[in-house]
Protein backbone atom coordinates (compact mmCIF):
# COMPACT_ATOMS: atom_id res chain seq x y z
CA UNK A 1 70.34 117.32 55.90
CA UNK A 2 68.42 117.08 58.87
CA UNK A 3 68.50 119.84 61.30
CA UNK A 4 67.44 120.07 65.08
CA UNK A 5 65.48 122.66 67.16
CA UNK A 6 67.83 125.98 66.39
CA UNK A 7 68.50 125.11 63.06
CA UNK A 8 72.01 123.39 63.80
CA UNK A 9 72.77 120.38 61.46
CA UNK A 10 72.38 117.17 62.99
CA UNK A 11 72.90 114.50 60.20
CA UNK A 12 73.99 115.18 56.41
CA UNK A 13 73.85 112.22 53.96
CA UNK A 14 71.95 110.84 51.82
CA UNK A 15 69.78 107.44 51.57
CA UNK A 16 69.17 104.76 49.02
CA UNK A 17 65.71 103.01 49.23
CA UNK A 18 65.41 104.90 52.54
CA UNK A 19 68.66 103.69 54.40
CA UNK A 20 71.92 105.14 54.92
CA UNK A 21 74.13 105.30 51.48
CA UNK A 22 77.87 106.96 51.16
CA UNK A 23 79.52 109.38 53.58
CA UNK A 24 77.38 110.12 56.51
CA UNK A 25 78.35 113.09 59.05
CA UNK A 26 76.15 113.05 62.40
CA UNK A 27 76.90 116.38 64.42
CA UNK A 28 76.33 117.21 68.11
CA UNK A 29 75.13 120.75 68.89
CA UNK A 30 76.10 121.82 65.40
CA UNK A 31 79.95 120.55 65.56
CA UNK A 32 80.45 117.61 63.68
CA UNK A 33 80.52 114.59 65.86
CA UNK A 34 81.38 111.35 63.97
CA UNK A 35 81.57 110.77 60.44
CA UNK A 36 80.63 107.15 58.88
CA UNK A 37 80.49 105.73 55.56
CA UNK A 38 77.54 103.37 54.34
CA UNK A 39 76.31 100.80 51.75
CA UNK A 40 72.69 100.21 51.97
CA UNK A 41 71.85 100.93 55.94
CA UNK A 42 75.13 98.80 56.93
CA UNK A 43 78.15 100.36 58.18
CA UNK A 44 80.99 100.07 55.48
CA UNK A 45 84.20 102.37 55.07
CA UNK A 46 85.89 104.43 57.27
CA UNK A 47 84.21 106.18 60.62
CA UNK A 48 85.97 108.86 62.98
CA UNK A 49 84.48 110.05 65.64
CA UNK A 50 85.87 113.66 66.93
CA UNK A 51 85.83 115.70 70.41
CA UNK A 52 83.90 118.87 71.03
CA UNK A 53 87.21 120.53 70.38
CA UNK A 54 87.46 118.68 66.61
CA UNK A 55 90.32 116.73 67.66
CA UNK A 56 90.28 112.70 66.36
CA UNK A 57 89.13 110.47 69.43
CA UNK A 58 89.20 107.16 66.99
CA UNK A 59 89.23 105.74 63.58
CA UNK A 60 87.74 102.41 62.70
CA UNK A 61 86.74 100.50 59.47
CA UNK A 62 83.99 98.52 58.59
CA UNK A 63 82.97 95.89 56.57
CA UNK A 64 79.97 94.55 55.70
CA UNK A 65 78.78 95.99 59.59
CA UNK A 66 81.70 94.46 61.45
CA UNK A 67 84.34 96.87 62.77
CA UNK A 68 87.89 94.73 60.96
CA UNK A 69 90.01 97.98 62.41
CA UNK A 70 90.31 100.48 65.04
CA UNK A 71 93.24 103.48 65.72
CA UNK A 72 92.71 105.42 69.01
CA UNK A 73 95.19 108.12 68.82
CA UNK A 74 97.40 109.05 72.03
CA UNK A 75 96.10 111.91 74.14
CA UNK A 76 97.92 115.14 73.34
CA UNK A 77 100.61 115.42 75.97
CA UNK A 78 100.27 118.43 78.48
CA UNK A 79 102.32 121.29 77.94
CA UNK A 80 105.68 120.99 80.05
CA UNK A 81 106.15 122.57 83.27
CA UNK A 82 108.07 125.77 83.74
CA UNK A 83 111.92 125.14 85.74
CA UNK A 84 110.65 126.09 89.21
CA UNK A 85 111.88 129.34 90.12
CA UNK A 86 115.54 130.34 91.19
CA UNK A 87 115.79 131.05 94.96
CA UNK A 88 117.03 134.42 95.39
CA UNK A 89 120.94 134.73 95.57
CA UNK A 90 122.97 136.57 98.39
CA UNK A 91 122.97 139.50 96.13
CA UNK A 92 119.04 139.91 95.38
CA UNK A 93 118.66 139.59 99.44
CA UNK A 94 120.54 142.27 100.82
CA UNK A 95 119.30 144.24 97.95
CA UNK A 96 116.06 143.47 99.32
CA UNK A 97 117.12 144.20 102.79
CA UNK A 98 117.97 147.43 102.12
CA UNK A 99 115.19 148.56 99.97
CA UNK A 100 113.11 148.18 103.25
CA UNK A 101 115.45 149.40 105.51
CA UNK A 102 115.96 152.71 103.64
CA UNK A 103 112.46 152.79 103.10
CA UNK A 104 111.78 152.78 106.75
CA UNK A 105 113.95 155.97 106.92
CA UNK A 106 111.53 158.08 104.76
């Protein structure tokens, strides 16, 4: 694992004959970034790379080095508005008419 200034990971693997081997996960600022699978220094197996907020921006899948596949899943969809508010009725009017006209009386 190799770590960067404050001691935050910034790449955990491993290496065969010095290059990239298996599952490697690079992070950014200690949160874990992308994930990437090698054989011998080439690209080979799944990679997903992840927001700061650890949600999946993509999957792809290599072979050999060449990217054969790639998933982008849809942005989350926003919450849904709330029903605008009711105007006030007849009712809730004078009520509120009154309220200030009896508190001008005090």
């Amino acid at each position: 694992m190799l770590l960067d200034a404050k001691g935050r990971p910034e790449v955990e693997g491993q290496t065969l004959d010095g290059r990239l081997d298996g599952l490697v996960r690079f992070y950014a600022e200690g949160r874990l970034a992308m994930s990437a699978t090698y054989r011998a220094g080439v690209l080979d197996g799944p990679m997903v790379s992840y927001g700061a907020d650890g949600a999946v921006l993509a999957e792809m899948l290599y072979r050999d080095g060449e990217k054969i596949s790639e998933i982008t899943p849809p942005p989350p969809q926003p919450a849904p508005a709330p029903p605008p508010a009711e105007p006030p009725g007849l009712l809730q009017l004078l009520k509120q008419w009154l309220a200030r006209k009896l508190g001008q009386g005090n």
